[in-house]
N, C-alpha and C. Protein backbone atom coordinates (compact mmCIF):
# COMPACT_ATOMS: atom_id res chain seq x y z
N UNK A 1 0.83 -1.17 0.00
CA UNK A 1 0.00 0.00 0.00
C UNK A 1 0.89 1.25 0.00
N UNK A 2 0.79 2.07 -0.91
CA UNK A 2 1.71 3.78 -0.90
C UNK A 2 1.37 3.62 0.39
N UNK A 3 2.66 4.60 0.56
CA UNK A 3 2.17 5.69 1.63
C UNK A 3 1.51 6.87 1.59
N UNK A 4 0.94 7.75 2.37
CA UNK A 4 0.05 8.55 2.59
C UNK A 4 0.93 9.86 1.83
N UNK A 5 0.07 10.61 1.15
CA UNK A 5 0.69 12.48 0.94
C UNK A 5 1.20 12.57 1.24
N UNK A 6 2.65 13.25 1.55
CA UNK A 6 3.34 14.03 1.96
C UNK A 6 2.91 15.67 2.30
N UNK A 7 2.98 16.35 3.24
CA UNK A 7 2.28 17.44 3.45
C UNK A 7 3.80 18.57 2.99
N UNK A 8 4.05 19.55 2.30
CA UNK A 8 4.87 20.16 2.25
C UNK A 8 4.36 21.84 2.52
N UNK A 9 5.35 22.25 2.73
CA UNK A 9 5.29 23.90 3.10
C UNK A 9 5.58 24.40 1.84
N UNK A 10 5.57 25.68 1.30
CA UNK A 10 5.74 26.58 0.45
C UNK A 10 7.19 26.34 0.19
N UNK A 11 7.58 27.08 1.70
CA UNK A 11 9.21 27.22 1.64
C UNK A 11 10.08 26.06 1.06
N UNK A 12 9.57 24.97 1.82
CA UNK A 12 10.44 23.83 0.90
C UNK A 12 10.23 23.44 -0.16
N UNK A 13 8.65 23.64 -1.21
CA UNK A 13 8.73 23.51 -2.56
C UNK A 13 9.49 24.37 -3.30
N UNK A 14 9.98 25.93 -2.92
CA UNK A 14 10.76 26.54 -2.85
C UNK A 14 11.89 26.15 -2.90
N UNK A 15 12.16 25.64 -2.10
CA UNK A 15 13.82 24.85 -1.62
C UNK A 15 13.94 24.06 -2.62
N UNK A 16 13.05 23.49 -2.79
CA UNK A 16 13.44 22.07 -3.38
C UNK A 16 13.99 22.40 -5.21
N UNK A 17 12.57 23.33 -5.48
CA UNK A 17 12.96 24.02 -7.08
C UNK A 17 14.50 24.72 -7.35
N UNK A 18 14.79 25.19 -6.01
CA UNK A 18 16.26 26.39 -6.09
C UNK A 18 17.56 25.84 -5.88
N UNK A 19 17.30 24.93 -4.85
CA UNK A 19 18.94 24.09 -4.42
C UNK A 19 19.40 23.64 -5.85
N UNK A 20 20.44 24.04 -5.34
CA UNK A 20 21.44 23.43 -6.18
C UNK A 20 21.71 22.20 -5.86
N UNK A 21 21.72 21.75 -7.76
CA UNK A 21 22.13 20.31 -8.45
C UNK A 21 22.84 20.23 -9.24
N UNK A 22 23.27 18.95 -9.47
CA UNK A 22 23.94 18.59 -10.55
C UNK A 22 23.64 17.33 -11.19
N UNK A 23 24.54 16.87 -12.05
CA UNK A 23 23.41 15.89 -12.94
C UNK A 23 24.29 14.89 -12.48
N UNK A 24 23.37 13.53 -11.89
CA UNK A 24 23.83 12.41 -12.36
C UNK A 24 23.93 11.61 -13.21
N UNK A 25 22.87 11.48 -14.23
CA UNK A 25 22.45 10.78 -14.92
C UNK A 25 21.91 11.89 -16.22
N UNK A 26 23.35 11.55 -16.91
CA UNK A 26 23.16 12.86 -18.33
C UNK A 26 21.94 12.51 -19.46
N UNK A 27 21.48 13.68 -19.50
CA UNK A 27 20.46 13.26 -20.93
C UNK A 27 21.64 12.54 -22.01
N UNK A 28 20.14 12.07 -23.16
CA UNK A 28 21.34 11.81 -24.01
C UNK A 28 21.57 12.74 -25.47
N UNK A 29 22.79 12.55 -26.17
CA UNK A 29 22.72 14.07 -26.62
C UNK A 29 22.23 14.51 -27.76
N UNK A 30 20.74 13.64 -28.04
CA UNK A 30 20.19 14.23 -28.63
C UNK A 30 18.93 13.58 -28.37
N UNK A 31 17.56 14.63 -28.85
CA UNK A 31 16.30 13.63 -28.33
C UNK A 31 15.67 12.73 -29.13
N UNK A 32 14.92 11.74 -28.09
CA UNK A 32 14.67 10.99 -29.20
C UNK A 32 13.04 11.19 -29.78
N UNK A 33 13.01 10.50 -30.77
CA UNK A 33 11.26 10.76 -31.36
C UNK A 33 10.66 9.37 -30.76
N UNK A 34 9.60 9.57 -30.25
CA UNK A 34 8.62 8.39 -29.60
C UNK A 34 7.31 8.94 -29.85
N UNK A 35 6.34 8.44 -30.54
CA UNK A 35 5.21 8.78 -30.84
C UNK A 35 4.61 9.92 -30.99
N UNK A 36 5.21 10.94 -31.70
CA UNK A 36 5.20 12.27 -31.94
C UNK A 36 5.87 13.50 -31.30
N UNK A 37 6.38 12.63 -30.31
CA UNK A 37 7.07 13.70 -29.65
C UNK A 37 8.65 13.64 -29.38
N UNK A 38 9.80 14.89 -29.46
CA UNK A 38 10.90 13.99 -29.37
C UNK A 38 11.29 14.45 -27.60
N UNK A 39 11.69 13.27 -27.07
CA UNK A 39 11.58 13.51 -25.64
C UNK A 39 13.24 13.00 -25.23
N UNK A 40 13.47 13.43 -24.21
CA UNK A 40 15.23 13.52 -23.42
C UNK A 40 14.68 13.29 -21.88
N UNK A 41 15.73 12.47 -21.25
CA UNK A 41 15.57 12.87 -19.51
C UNK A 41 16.94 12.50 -18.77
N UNK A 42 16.84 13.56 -17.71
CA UNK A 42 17.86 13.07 -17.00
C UNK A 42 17.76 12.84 -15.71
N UNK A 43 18.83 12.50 -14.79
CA UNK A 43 18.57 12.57 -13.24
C UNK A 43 19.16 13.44 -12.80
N UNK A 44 18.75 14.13 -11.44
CA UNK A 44 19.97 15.01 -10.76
C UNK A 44 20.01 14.64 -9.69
N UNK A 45 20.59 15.01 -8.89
CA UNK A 45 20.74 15.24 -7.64
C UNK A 45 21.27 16.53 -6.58
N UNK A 46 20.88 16.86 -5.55
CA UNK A 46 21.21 17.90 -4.99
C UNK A 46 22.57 17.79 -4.69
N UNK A 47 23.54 19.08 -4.51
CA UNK A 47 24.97 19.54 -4.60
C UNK A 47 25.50 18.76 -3.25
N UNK A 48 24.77 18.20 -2.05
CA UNK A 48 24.93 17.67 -1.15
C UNK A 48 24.65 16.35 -0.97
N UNK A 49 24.16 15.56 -2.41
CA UNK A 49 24.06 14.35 -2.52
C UNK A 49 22.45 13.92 -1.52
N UNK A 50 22.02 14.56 -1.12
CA UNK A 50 20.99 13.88 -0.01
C UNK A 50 19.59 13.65 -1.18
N UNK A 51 19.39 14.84 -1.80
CA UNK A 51 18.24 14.93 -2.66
C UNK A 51 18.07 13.97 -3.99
N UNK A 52 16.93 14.14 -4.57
CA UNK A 52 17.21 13.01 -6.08
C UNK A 52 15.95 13.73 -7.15
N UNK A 53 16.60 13.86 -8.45
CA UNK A 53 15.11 14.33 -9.20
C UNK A 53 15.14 14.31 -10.44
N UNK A 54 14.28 14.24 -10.99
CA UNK A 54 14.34 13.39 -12.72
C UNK A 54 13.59 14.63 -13.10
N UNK A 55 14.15 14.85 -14.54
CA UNK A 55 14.22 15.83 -15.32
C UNK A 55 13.81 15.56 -16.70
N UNK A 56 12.72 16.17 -17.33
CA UNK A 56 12.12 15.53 -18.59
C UNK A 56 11.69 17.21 -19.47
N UNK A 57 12.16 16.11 -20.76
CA UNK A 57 12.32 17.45 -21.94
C UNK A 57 11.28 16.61 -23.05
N UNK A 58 10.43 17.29 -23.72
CA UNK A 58 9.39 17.00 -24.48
C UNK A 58 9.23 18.24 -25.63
N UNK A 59 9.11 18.01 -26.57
CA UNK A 59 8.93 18.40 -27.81
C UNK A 59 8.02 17.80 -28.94
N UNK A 60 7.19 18.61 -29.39
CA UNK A 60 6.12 18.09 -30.48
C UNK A 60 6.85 17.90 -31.85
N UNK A 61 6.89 17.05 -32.67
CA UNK A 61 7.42 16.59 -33.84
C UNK A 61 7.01 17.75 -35.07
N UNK A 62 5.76 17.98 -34.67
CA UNK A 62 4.74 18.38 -35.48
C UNK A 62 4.49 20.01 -34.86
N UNK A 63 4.48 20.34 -33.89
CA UNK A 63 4.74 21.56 -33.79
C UNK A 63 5.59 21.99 -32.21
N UNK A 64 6.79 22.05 -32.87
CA UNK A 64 8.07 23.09 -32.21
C UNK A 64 7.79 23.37 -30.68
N UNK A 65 6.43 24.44 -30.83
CA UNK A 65 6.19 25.93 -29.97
C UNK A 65 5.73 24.64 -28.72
N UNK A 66 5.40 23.39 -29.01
CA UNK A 66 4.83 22.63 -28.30
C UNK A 66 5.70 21.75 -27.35
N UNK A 67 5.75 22.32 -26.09
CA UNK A 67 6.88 21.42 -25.67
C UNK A 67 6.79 21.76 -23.66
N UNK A 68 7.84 20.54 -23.56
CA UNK A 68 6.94 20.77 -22.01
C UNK A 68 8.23 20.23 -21.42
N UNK A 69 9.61 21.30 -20.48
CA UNK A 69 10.31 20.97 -19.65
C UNK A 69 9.65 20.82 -18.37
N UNK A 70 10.45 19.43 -17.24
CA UNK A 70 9.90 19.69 -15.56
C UNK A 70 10.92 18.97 -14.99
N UNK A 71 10.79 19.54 -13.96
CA UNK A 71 11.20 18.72 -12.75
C UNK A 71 10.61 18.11 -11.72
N UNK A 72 10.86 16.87 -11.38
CA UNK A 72 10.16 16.27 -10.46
C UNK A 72 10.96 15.96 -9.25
N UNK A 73 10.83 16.02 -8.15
CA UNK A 73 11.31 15.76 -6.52
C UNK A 73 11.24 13.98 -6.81
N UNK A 74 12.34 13.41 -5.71
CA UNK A 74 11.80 11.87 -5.92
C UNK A 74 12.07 11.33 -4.57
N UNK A 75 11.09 11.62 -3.71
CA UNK A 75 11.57 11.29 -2.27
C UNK A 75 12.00 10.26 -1.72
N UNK A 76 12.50 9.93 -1.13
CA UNK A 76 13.12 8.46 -0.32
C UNK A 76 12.40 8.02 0.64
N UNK A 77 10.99 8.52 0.69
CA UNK A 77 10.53 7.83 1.90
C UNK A 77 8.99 7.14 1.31
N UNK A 78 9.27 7.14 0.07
CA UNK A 78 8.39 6.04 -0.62
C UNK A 78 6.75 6.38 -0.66
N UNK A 79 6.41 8.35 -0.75
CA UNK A 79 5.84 9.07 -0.92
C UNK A 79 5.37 9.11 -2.35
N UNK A 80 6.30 8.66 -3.36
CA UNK A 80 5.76 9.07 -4.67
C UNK A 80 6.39 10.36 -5.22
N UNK A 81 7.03 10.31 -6.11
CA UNK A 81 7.18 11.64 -6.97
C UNK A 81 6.58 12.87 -6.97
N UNK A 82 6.72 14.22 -6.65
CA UNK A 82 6.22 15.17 -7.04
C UNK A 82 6.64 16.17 -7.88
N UNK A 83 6.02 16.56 -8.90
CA UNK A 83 5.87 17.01 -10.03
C UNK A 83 6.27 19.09 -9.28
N UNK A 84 7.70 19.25 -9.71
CA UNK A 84 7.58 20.53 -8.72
C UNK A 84 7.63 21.73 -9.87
N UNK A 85 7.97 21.48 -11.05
CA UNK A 85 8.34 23.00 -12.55
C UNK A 85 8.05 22.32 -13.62
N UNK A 86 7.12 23.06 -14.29
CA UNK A 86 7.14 22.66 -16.01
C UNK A 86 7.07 23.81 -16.72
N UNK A 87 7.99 23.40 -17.73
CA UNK A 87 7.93 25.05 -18.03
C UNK A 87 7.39 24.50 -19.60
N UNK A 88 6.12 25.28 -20.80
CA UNK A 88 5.39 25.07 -21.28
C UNK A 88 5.37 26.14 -22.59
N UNK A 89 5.51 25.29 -23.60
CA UNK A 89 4.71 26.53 -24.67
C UNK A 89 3.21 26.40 -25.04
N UNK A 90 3.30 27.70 -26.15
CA UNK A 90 1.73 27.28 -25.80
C UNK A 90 0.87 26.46 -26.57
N UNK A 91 -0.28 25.51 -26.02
CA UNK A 91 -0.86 24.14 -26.34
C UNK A 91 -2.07 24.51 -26.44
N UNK A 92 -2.84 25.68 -25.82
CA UNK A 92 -4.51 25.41 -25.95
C UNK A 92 -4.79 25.36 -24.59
N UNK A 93 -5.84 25.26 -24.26
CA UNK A 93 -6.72 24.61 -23.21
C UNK A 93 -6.97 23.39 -23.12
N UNK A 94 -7.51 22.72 -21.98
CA UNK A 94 -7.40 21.48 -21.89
C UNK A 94 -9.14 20.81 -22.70
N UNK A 95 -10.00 22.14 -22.73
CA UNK A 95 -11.32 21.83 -23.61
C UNK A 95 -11.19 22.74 -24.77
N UNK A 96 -12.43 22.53 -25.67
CA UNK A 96 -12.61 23.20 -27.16
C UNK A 96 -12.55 24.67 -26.93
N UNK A 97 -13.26 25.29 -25.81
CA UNK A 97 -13.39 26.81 -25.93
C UNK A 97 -11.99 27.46 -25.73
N UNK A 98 -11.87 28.70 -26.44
CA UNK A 98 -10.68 29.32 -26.76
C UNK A 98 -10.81 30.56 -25.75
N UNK A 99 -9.63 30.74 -25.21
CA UNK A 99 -10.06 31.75 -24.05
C UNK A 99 -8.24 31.81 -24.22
N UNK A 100 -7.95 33.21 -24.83
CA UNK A 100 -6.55 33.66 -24.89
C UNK A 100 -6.32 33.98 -23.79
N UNK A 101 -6.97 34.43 -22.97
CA UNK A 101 -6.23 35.15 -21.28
C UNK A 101 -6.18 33.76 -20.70
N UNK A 102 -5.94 32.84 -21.19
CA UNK A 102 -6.03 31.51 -20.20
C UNK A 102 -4.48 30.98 -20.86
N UNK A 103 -3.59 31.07 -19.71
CA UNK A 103 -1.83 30.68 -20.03
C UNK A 103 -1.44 29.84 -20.78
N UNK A 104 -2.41 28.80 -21.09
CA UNK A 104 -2.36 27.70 -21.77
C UNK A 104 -2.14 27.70 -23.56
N UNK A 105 -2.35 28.94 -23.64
CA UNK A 105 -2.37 30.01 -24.85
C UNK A 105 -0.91 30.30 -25.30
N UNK A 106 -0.42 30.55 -24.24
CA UNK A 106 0.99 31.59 -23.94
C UNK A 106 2.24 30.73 -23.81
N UNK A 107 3.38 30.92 -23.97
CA UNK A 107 4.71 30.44 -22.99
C UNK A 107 3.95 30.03 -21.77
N UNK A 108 4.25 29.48 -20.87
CA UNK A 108 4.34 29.50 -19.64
C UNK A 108 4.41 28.44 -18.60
N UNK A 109 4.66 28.81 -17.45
CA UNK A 109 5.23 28.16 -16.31
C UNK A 109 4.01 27.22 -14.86
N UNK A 110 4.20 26.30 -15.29
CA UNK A 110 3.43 25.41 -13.76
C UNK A 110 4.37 25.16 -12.63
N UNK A 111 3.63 25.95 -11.51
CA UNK A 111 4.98 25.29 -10.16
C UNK A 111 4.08 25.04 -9.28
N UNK A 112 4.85 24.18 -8.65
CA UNK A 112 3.98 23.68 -7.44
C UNK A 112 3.61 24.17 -6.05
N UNK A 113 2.23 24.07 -6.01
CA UNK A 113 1.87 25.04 -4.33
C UNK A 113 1.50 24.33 -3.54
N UNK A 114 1.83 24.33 -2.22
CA UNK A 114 1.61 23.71 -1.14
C UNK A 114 -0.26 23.85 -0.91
N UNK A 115 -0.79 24.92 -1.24
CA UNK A 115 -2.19 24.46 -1.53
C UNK A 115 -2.68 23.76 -2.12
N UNK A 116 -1.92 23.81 -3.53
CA UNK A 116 -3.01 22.16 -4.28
C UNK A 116 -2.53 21.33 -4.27
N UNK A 117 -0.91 20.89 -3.10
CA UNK A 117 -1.31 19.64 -2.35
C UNK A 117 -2.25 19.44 -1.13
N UNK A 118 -2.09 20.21 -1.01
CA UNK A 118 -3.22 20.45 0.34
C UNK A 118 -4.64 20.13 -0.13
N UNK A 119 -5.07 20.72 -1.36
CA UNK A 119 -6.57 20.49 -1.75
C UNK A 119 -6.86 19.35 -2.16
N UNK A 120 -5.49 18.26 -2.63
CA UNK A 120 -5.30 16.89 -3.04
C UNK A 120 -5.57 17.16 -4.60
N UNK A 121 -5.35 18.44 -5.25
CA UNK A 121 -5.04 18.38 -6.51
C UNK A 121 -3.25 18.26 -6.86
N UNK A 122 -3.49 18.38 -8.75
CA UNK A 122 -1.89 17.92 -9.05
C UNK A 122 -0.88 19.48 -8.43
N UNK A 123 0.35 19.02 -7.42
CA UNK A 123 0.78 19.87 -6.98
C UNK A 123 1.02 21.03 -8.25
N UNK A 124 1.17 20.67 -8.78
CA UNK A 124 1.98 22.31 -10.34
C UNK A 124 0.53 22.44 -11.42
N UNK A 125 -0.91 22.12 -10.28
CA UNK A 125 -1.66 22.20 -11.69
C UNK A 125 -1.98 23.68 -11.90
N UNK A 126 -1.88 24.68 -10.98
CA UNK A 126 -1.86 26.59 -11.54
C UNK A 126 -0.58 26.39 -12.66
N UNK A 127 -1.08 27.44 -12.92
CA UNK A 127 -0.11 28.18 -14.39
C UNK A 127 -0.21 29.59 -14.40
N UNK A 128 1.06 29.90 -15.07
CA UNK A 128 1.20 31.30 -14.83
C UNK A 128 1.95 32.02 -15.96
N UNK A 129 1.09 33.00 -17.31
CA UNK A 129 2.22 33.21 -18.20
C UNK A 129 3.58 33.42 -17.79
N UNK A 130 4.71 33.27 -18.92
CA UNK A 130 5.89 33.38 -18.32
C UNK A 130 6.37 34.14 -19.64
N UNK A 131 7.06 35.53 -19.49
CA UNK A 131 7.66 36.48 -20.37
C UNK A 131 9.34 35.90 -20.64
N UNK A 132 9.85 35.03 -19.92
CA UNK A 132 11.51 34.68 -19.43
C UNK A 132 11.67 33.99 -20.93
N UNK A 133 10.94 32.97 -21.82
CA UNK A 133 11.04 32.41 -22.51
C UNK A 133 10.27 32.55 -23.74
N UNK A 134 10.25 32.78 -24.54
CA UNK A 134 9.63 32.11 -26.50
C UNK A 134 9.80 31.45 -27.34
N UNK A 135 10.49 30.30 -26.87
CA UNK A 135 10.92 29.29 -27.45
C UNK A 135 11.50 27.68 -26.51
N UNK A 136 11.54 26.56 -27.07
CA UNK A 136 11.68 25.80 -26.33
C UNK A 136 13.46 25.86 -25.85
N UNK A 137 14.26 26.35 -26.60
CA UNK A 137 15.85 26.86 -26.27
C UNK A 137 16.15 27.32 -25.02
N UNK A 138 15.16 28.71 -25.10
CA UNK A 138 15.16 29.61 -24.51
C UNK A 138 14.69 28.94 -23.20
N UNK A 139 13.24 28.09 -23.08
CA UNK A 139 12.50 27.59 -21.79
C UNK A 139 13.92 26.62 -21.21
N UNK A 140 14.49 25.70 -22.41
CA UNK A 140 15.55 25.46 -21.41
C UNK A 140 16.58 26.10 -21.11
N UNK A 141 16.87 27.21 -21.41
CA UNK A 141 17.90 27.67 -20.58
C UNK A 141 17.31 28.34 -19.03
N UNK A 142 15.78 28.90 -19.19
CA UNK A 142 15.39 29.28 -18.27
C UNK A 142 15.08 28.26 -17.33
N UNK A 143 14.61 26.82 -16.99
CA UNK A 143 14.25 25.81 -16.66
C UNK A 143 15.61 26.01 -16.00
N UNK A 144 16.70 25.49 -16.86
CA UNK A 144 18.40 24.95 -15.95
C UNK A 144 18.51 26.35 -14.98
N UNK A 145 18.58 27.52 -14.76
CA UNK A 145 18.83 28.88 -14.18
C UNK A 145 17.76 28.61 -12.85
N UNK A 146 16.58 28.84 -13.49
CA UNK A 146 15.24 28.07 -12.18
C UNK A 146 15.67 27.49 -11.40
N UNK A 147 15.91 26.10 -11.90
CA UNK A 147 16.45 24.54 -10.98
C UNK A 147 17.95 24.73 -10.56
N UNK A 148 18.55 25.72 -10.73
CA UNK A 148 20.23 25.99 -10.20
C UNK A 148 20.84 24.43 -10.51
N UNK A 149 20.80 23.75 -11.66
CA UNK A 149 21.97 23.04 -12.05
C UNK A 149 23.11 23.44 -12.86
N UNK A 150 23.54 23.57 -11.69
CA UNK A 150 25.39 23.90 -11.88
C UNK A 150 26.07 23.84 -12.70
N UNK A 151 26.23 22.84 -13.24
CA UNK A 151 27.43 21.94 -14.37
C UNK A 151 26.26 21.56 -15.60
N UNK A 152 25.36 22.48 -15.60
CA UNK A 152 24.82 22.67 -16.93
C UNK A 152 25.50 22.65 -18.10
N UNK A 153 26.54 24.00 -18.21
CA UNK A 153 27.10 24.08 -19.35
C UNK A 153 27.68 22.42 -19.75
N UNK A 154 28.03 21.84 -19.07
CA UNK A 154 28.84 20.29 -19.36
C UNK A 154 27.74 19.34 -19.97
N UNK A 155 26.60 19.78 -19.72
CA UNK A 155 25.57 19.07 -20.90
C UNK A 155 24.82 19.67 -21.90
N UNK A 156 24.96 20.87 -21.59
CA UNK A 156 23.60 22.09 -22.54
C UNK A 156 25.00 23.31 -23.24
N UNK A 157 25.97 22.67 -23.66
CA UNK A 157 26.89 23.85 -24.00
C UNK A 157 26.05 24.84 -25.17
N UNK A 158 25.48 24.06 -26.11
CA UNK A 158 24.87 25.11 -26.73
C UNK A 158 24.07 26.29 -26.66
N UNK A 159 23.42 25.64 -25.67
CA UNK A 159 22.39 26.59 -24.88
C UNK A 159 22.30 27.75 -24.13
N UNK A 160 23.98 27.04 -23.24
CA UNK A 160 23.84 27.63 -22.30
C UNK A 160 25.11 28.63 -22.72
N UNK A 161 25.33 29.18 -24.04
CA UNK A 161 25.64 29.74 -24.60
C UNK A 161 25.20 30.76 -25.02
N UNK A 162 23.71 30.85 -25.04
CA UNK A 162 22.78 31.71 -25.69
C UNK A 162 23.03 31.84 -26.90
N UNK A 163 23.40 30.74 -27.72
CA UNK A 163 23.28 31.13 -29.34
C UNK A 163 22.20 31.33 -30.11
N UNK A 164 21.53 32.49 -30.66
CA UNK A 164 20.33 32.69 -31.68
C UNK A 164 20.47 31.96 -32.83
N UNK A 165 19.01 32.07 -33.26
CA UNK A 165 19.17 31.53 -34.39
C UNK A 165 19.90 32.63 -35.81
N UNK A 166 19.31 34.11 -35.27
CA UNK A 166 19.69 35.18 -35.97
C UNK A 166 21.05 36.06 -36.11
N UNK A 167 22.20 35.07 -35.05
CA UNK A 167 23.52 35.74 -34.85
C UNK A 167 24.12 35.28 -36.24
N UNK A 168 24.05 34.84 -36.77
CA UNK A 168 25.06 34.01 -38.19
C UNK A 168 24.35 35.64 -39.41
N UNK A 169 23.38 36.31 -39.35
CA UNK A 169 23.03 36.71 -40.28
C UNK A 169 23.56 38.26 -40.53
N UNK A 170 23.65 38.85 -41.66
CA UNK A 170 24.44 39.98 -41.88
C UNK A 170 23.39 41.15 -41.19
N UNK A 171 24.47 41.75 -40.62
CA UNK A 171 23.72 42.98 -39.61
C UNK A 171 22.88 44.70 -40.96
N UNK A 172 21.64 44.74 -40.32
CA UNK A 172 21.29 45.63 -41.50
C UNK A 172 22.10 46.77 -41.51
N UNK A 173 22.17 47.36 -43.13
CA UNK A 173 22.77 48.50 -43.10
C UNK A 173 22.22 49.57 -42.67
């Protein structure tokens, strides 16, 4: 039988998104395509070795803008995974009606609140546009900065480079 919820505070979903990590378990270096989507993951762990958390990169085959970085907590006390950052382009709503002021529209960011574990909904199910990113490049470089993994550049050199797509092109006269 699981064990019961875990009850968390703000501060430590907090904690948990900011501490610093590093990777144990490197993506691989390039993603792969699985049923429309091309998807990557890795593991980390906190800079003090105590923590553990799996890291997933998703991309639509079929459209780009569609793509969904997160991080998940992976506790040791046999609680179950929690789902703590996803960072999101934009997909729609989860029904037919179109409602642009609804984030789901937009870039943007799901994090997790100690209220909707508390309410026994999915901890990161709020959303919140996010201006930091417009592209899935960009969401991961903002995602790795978020999650403070360290030794990023040693897996994301491109990225974490900030190379455009528009730096190669001749500057207007």
């Amino acid at each position: 039988m699981p064990a019961e919820p875990r009850r968390y505070t703000q501060d430590e979903i907090d904690n948990l998104i900011g501490c610093a990590k590093v990777v144990e378990e490197p993506p691989k270096r390039d993603l792969k395509l699985d049923r429309g989507h091309f998807r990557n993951d890795m593991r980390l762990k906190s800079a003090d070795g105590k923590l553990e958390f799996r890291a997933f990169m998703r991309r639509s085959e079929d459209l780009p803008e569609n793509f969904s970085i997160g991080l998940a907590f992976l506790p040791k006390d046999g609680t179950g995974e929690i789902l703590l950052l996803r960072c999101n382009g934009p997909h729609g709503g989860y029904n037919d009606s179109f409602d642009p002021e609804h984030p789901h529209w937009d870039f943007h960011v799901h994090r997790a609140s100690a209220e909707m574990i508390e309410a026994g909904q999915r901890p990161e199910k709020a959303a919140a546009v996010n201006r930091d990113f417009a592209s899935y490049e960009e969401a991961l470089q903002y995602f790795l900065r978020t999650t403070n993994v360290t030794d990023a550049r040693t897996y994301f050199a491109d990225i974490a480079q900030g190379t455009l797509p528009f730096a190669e092109q001749e500057p207007i006269p």
